[in-house]
PDB file of N, CA and C in Angstrom:
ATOM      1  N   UNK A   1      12.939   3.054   4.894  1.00  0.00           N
ATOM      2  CA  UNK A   1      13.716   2.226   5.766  1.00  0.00           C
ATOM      3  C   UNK A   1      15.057   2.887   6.005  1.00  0.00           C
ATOM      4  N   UNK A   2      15.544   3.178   7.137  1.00  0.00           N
ATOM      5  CA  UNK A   2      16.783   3.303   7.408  1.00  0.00           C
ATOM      6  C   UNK A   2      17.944   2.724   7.679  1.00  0.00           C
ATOM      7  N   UNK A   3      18.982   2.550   6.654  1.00  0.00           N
ATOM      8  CA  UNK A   3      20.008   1.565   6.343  1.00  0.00           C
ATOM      9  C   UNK A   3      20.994   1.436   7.599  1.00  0.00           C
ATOM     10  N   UNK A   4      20.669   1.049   8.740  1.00  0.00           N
ATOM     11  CA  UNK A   4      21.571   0.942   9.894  1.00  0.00           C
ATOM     12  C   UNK A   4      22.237  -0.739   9.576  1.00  0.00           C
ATOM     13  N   UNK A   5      21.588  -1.732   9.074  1.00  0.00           N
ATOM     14  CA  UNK A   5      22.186  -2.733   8.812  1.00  0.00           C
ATOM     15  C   UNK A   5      22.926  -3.170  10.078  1.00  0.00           C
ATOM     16  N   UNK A   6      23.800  -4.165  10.013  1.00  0.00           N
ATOM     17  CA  UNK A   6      24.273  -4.711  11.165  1.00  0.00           C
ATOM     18  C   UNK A   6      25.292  -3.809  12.135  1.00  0.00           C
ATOM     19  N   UNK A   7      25.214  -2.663  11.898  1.00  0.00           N
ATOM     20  CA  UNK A   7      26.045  -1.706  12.570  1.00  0.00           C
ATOM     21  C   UNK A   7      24.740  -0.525  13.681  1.00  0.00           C
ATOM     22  N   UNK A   8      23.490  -1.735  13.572  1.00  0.00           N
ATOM     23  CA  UNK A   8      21.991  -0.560  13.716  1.00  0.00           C
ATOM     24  C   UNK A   8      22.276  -0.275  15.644  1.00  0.00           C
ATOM     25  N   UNK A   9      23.027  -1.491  16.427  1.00  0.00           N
ATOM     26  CA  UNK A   9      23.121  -0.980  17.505  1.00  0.00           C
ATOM     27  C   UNK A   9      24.258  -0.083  18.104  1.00  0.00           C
ATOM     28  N   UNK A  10      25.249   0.105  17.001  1.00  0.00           N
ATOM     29  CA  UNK A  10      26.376   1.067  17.568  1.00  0.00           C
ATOM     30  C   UNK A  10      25.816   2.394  17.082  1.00  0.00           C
ATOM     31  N   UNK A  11      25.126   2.769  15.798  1.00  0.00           N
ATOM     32  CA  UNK A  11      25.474   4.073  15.252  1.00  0.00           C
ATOM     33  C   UNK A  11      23.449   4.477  15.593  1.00  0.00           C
ATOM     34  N   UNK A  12      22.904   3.556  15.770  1.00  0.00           N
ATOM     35  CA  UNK A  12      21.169   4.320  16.003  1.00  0.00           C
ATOM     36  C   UNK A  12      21.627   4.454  17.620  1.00  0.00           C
ATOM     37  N   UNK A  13      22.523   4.577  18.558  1.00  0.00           N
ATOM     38  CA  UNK A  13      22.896   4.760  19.458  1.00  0.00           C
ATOM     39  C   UNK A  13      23.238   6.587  19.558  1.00  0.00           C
ATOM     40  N   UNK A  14      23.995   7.049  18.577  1.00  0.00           N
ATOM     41  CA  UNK A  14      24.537   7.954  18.114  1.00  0.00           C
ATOM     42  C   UNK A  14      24.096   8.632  17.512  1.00  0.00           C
ATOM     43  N   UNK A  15      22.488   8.418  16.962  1.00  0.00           N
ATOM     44  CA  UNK A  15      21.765   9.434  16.311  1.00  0.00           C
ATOM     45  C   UNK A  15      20.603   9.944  16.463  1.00  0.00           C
ATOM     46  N   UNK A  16      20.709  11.054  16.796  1.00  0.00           N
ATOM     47  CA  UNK A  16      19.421  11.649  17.549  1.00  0.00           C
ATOM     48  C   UNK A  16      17.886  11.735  17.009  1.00  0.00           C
ATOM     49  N   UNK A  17      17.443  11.743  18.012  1.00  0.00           N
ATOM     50  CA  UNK A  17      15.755  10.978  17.833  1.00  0.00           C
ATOM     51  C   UNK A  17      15.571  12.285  16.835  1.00  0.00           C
ATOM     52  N   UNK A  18      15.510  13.655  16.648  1.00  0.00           N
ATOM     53  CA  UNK A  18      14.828  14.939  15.680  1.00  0.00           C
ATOM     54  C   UNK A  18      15.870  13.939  13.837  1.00  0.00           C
ATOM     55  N   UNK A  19      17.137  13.576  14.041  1.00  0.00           N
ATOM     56  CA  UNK A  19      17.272  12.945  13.156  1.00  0.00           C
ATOM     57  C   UNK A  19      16.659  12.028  12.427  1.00  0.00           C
ATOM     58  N   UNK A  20      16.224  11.294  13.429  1.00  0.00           N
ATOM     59  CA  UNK A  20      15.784   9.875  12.866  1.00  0.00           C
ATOM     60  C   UNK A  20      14.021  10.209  12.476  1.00  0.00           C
ATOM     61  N   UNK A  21      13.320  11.180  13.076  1.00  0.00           N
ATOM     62  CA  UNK A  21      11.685  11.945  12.484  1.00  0.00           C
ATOM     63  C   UNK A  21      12.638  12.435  11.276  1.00  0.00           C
ATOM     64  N   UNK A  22      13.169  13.235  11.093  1.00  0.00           N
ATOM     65  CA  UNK A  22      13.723  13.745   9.458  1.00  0.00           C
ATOM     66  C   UNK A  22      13.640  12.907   8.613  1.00  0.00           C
ATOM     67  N   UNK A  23      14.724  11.903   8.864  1.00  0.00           N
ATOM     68  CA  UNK A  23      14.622  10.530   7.901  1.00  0.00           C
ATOM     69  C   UNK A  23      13.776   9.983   7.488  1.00  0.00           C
ATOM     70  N   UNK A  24      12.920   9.746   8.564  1.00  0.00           N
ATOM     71  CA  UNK A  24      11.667   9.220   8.270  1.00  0.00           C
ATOM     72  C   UNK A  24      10.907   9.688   7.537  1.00  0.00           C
ATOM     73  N   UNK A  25      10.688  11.372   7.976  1.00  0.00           N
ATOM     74  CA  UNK A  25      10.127  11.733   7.067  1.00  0.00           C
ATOM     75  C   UNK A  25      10.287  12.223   5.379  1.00  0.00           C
ATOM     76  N   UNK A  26      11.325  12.541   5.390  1.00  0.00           N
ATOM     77  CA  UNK A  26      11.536  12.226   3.864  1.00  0.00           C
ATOM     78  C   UNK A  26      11.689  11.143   3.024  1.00  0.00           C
ATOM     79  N   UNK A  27      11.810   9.878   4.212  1.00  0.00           N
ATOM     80  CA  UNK A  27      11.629   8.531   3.514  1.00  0.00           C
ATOM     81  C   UNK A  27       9.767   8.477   2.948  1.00  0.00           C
ATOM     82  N   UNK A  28       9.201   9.254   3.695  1.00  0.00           N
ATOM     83  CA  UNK A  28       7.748   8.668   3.532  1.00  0.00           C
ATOM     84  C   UNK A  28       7.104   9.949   2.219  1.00  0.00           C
ATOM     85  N   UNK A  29       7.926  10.974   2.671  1.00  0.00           N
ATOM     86  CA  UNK A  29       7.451  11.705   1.462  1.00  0.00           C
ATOM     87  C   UNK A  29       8.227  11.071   0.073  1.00  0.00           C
ATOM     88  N   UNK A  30       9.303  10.414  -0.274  1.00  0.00           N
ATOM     89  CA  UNK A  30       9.867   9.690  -1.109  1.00  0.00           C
ATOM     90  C   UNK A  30       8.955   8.411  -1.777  1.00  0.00           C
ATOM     91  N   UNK A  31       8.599   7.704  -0.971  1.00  0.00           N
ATOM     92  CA  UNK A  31       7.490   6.629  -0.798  1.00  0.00           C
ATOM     93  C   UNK A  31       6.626   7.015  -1.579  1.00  0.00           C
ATOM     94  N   UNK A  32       5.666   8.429  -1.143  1.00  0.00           N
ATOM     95  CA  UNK A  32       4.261   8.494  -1.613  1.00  0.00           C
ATOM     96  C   UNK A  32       4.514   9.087  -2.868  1.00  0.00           C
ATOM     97  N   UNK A  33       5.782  10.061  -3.198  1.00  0.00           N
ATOM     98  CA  UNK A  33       5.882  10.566  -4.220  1.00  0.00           C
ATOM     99  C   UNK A  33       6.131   8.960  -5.607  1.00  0.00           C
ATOM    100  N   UNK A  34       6.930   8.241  -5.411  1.00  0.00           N
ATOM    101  CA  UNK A  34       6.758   7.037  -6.128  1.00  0.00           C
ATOM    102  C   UNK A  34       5.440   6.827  -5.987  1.00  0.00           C
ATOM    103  N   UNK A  35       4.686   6.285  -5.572  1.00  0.00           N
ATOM    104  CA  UNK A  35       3.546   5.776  -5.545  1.00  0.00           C
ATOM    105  C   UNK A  35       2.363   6.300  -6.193  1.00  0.00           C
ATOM    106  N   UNK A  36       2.818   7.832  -6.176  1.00  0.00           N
ATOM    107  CA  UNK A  36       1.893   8.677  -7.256  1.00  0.00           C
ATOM    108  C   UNK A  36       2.281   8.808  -8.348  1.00  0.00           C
ATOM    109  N   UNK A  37       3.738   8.801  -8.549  1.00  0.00           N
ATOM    110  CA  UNK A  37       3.867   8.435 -10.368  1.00  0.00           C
ATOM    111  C   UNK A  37       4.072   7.259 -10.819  1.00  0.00           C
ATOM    112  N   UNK A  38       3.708   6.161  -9.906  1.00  0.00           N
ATOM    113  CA  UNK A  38       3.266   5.092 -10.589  1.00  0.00           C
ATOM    114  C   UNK A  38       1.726   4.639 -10.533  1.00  0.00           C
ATOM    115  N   UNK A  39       1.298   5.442 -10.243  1.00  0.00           N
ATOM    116  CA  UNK A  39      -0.557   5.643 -10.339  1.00  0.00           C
ATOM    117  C   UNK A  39      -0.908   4.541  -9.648  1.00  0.00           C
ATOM    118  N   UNK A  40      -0.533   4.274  -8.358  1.00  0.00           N
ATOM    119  CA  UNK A  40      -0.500   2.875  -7.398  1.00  0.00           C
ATOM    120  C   UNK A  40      -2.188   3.575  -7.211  1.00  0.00           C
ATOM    121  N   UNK A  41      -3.118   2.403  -7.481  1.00  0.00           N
ATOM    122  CA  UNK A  41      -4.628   2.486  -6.440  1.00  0.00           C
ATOM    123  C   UNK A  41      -5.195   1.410  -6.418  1.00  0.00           C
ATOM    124  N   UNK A  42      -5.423   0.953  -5.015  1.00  0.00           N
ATOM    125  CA  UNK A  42      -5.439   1.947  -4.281  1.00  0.00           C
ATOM    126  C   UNK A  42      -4.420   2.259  -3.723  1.00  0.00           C
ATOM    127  N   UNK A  43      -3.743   3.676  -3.034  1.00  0.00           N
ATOM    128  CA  UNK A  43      -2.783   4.368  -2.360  1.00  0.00           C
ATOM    129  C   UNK A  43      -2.246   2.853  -1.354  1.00  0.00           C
ATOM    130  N   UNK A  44      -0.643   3.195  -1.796  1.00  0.00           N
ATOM    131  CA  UNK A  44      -0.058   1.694  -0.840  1.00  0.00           C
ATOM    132  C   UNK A  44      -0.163   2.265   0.910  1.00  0.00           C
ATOM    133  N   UNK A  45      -0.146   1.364   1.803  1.00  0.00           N
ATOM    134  CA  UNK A  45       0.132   2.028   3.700  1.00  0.00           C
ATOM    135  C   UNK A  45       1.311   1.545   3.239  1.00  0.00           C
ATOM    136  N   UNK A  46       2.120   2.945   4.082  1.00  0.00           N
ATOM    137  CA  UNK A  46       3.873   3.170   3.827  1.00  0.00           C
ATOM    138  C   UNK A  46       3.877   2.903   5.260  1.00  0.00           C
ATOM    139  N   UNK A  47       5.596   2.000   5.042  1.00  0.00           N
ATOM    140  CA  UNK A  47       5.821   2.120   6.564  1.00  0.00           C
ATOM    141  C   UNK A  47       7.465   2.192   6.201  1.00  0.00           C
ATOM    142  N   UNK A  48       8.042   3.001   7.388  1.00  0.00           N
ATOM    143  CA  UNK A  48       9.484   3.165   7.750  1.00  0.00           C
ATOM    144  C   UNK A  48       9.934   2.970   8.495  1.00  0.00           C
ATOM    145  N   UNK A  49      11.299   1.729   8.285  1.00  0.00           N
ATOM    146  CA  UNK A  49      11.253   0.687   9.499  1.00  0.00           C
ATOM    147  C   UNK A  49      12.786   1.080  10.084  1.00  0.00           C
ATOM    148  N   UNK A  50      13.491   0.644  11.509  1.00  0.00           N
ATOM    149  CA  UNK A  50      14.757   1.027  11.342  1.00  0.00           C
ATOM    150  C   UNK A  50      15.580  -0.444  11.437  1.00  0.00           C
ATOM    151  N   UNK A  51      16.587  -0.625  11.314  1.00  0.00           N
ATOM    152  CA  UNK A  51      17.020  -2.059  11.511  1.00  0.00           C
ATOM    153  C   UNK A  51      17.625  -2.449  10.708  1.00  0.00           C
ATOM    154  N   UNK A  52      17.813  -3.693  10.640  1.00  0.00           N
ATOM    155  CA  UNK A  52      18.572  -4.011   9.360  1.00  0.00           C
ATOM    156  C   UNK A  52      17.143  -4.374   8.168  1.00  0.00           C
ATOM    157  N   UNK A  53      17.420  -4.109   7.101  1.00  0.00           N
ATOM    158  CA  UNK A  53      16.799  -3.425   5.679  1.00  0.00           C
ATOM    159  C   UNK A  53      16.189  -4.051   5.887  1.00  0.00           C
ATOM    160  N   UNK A  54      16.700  -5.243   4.686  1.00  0.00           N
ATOM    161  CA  UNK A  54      16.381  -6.538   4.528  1.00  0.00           C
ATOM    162  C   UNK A  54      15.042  -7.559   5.393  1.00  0.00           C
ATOM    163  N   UNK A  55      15.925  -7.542   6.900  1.00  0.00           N
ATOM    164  CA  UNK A  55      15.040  -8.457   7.637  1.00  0.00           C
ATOM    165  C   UNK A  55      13.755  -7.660   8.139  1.00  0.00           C
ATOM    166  N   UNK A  56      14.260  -6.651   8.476  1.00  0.00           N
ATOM    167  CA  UNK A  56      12.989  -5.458   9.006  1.00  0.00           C
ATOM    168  C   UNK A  56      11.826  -5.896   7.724  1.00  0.00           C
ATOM    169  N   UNK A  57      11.826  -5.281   6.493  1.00  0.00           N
ATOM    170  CA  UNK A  57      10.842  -5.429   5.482  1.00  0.00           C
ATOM    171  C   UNK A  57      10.939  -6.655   5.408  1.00  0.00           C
ATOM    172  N   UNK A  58      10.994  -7.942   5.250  1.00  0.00           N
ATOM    173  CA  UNK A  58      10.435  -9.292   5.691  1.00  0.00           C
ATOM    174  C   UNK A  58       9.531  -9.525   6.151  1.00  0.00           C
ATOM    175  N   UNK A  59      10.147  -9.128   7.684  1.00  0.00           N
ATOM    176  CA  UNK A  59       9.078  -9.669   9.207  1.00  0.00           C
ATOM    177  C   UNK A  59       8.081  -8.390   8.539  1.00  0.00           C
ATOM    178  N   UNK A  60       8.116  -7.385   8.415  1.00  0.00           N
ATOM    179  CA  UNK A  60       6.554  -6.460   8.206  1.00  0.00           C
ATOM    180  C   UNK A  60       6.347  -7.280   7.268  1.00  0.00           C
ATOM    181  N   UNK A  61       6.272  -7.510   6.146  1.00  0.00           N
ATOM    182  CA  UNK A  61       5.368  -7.863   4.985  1.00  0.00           C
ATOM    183  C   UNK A  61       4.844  -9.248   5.353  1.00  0.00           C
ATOM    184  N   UNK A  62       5.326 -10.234   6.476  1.00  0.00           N
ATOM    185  CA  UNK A  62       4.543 -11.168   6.400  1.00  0.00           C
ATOM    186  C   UNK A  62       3.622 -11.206   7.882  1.00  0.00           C
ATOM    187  N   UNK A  63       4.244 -10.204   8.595  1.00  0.00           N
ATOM    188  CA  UNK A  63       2.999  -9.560   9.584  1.00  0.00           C
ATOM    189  C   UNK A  63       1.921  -8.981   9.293  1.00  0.00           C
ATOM    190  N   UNK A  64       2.195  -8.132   7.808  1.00  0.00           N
ATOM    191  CA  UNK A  64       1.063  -7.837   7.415  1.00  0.00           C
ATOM    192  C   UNK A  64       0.581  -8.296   6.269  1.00  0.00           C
ATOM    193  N   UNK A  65       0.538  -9.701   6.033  1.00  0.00           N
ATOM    194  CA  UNK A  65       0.925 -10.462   4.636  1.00  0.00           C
ATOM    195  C   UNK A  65       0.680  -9.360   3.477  1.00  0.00           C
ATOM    196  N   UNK A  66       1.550  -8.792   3.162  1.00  0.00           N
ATOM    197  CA  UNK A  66       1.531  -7.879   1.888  1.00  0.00           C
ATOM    198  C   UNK A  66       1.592  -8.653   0.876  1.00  0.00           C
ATOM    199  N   UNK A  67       0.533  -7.875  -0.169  1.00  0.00           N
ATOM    200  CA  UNK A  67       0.497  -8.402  -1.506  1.00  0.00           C
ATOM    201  C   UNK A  67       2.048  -7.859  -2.283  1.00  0.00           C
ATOM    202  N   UNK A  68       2.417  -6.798  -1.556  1.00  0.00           N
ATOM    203  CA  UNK A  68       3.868  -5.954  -2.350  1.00  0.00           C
ATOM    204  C   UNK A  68       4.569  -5.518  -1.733  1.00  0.00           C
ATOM    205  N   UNK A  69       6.447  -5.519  -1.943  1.00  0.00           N
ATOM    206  CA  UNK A  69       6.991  -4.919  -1.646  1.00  0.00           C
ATOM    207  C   UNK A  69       7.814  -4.424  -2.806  1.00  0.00           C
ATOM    208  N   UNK A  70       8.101  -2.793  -2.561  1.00  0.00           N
ATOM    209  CA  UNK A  70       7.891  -1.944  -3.773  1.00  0.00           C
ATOM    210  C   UNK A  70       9.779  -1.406  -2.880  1.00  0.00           C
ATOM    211  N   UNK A  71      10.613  -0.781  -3.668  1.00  0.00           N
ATOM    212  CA  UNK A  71      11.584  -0.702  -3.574  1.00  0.00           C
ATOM    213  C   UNK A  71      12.285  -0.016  -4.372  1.00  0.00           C
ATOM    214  N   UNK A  72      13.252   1.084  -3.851  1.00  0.00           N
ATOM    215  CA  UNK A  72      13.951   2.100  -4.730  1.00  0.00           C
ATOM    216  C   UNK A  72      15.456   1.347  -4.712  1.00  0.00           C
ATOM    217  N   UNK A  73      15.726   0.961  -5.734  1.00  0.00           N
ATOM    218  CA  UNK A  73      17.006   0.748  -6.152  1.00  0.00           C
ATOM    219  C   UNK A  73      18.071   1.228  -6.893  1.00  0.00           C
ATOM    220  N   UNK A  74      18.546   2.461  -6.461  1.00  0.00           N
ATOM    221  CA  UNK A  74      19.362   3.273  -7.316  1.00  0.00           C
ATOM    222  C   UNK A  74      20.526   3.086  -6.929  1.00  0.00           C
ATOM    223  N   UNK A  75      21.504   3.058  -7.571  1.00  0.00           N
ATOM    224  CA  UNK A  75      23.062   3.009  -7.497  1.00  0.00           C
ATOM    225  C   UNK A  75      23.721   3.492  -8.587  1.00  0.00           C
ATOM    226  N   UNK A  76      24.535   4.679  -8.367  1.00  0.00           N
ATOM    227  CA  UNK A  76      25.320   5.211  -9.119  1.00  0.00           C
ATOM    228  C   UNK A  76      27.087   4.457  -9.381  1.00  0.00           C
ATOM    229  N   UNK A  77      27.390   5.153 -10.977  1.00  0.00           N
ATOM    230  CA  UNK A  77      28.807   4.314 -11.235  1.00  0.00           C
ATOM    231  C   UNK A  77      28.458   2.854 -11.602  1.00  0.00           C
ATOM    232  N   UNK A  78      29.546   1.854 -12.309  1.00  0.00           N
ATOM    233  CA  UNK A  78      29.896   1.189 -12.883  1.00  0.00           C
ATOM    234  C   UNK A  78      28.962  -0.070 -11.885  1.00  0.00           C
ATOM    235  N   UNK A  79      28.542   0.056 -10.880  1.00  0.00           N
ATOM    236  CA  UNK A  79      27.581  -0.722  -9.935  1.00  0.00           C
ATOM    237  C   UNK A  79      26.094  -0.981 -10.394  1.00  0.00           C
ATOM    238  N   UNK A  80      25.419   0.543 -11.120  1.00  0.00           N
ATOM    239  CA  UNK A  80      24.100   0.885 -11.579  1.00  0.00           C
ATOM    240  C   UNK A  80      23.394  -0.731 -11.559  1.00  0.00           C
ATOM    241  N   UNK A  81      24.375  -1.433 -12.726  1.00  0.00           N
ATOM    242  CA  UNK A  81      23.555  -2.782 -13.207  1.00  0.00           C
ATOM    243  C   UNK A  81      23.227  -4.006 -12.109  1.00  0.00           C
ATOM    244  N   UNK A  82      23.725  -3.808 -11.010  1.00  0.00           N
ATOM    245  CA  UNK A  82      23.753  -4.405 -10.038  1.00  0.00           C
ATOM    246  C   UNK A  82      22.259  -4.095  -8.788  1.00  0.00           C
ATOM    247  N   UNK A  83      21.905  -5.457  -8.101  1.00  0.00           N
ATOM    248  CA  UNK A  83      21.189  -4.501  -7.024  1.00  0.00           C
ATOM    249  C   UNK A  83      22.011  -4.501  -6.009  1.00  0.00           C
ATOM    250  N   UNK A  84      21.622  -3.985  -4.972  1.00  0.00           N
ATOM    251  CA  UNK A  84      22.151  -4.617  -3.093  1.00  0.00           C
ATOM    252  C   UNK A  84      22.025  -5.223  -2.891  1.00  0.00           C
ATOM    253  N   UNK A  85      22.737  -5.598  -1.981  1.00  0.00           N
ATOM    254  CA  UNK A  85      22.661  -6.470  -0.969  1.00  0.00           C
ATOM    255  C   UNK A  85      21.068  -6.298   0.013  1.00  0.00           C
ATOM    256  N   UNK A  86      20.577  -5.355   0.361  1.00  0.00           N
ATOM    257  CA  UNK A  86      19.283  -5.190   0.613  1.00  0.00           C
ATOM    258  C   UNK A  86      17.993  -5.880  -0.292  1.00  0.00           C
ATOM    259  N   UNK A  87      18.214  -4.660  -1.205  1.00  0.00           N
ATOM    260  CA  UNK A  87      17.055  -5.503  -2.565  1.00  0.00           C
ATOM    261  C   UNK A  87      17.179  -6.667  -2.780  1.00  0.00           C
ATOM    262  N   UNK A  88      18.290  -7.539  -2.842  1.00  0.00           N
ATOM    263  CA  UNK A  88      18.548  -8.705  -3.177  1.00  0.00           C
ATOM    264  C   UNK A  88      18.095  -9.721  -2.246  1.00  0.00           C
ATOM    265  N   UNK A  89      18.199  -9.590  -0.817  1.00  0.00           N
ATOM    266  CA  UNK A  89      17.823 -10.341  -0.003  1.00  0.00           C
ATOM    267  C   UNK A  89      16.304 -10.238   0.303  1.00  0.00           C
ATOM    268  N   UNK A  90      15.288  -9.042  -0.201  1.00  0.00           N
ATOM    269  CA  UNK A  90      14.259  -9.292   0.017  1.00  0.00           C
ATOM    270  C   UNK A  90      13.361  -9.867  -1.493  1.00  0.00           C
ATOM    271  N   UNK A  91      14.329  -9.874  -2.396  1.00  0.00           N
ATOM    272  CA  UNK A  91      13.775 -10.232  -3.983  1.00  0.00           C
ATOM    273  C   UNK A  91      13.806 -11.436  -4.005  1.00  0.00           C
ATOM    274  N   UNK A  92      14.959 -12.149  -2.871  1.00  0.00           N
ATOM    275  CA  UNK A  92      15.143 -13.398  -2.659  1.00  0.00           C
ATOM    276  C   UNK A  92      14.263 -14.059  -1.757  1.00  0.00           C
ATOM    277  N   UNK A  93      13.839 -13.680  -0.695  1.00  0.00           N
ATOM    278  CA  UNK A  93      13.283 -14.662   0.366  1.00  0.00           C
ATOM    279  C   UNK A  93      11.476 -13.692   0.619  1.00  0.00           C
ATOM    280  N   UNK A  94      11.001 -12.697   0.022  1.00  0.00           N
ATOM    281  CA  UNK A  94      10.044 -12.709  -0.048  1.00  0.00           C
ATOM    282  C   UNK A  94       8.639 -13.379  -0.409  1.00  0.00           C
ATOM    283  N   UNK A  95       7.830 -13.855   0.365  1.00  0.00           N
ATOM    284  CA  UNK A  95       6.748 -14.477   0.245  1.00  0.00           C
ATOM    285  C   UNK A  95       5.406 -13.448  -0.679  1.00  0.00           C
ATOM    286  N   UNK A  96       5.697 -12.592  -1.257  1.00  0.00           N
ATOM    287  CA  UNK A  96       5.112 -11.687  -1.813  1.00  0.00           C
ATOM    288  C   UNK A  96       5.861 -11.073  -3.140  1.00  0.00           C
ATOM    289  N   UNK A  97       4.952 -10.267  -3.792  1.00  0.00           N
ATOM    290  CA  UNK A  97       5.963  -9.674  -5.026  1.00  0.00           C
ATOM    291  C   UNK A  97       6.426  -8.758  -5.098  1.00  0.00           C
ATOM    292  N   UNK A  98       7.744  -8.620  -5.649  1.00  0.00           N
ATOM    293  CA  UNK A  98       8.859  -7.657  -5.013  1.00  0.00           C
ATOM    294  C   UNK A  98       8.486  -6.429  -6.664  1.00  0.00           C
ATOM    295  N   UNK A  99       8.379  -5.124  -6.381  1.00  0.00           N
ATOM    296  CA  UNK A  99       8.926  -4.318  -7.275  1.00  0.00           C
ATOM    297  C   UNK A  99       9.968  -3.712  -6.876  1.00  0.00           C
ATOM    298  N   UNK A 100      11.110  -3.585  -7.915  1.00  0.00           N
ATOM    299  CA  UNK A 100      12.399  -2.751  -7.629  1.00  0.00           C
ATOM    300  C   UNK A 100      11.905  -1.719  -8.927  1.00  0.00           C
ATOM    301  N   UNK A 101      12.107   0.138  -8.122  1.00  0.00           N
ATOM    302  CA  UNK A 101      12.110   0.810  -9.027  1.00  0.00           C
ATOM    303  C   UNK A 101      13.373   1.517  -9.296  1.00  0.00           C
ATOM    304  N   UNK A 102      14.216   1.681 -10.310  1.00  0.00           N
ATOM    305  CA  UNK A 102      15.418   1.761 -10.373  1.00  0.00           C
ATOM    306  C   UNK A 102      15.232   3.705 -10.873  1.00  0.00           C
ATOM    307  N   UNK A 103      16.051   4.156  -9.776  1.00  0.00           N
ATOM    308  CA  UNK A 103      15.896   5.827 -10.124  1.00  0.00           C
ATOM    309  C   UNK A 103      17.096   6.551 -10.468  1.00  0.00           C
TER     310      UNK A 103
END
């Protein structure tokens, strides 16, 4: 997912489409690489959404009623113990079960 958050129509304005395939794609190679060292099977369908975090992974998971939403939660500094504001809002209002993997 790409963190444009409520700023997604000024600055995805400003960033070029070969950018936004990059992102993506190392978001999805990020994805599958979790997914293989957590011996996920069967293999999860990855998707990379742009928008704001939160609501984007919502509306997909109950479009595609997912059994999971799986989630990298890393934060460096005196924050670590904390999640986001992202993770938090989908740990909160998800109709499905949330994993946060903390890296």
């Amino acid at each position: 997912m790409l963190p444009y958050g409520q700023y997604g129509n000024y600055i995805g304005s400003l960033i070029s489409d070969e950018t936004v395939t990059e992102i993506s794609r190392k978001a999805h190679a990020g994805i599958e690489a979790l997914a293989t060292e957590l011996g996920l099977d069967p293999a999860p369908t990855l998707h990379v959404l742009r928008g704001g975090v939160g609501e984007q992974a919502l509306l997909l998971a109950k479009k595609i009623d997912a059994g999971l939403i799986m989630l990298n939660a890393s934060r460096d500094g005196p924050e670590a113990h904390h999640l986001g504001p992202h993770a938090a809002q989908i740990m909160r209002y998800a109709d499905c079960s949330v994993l946060v993997v903390r890296g």
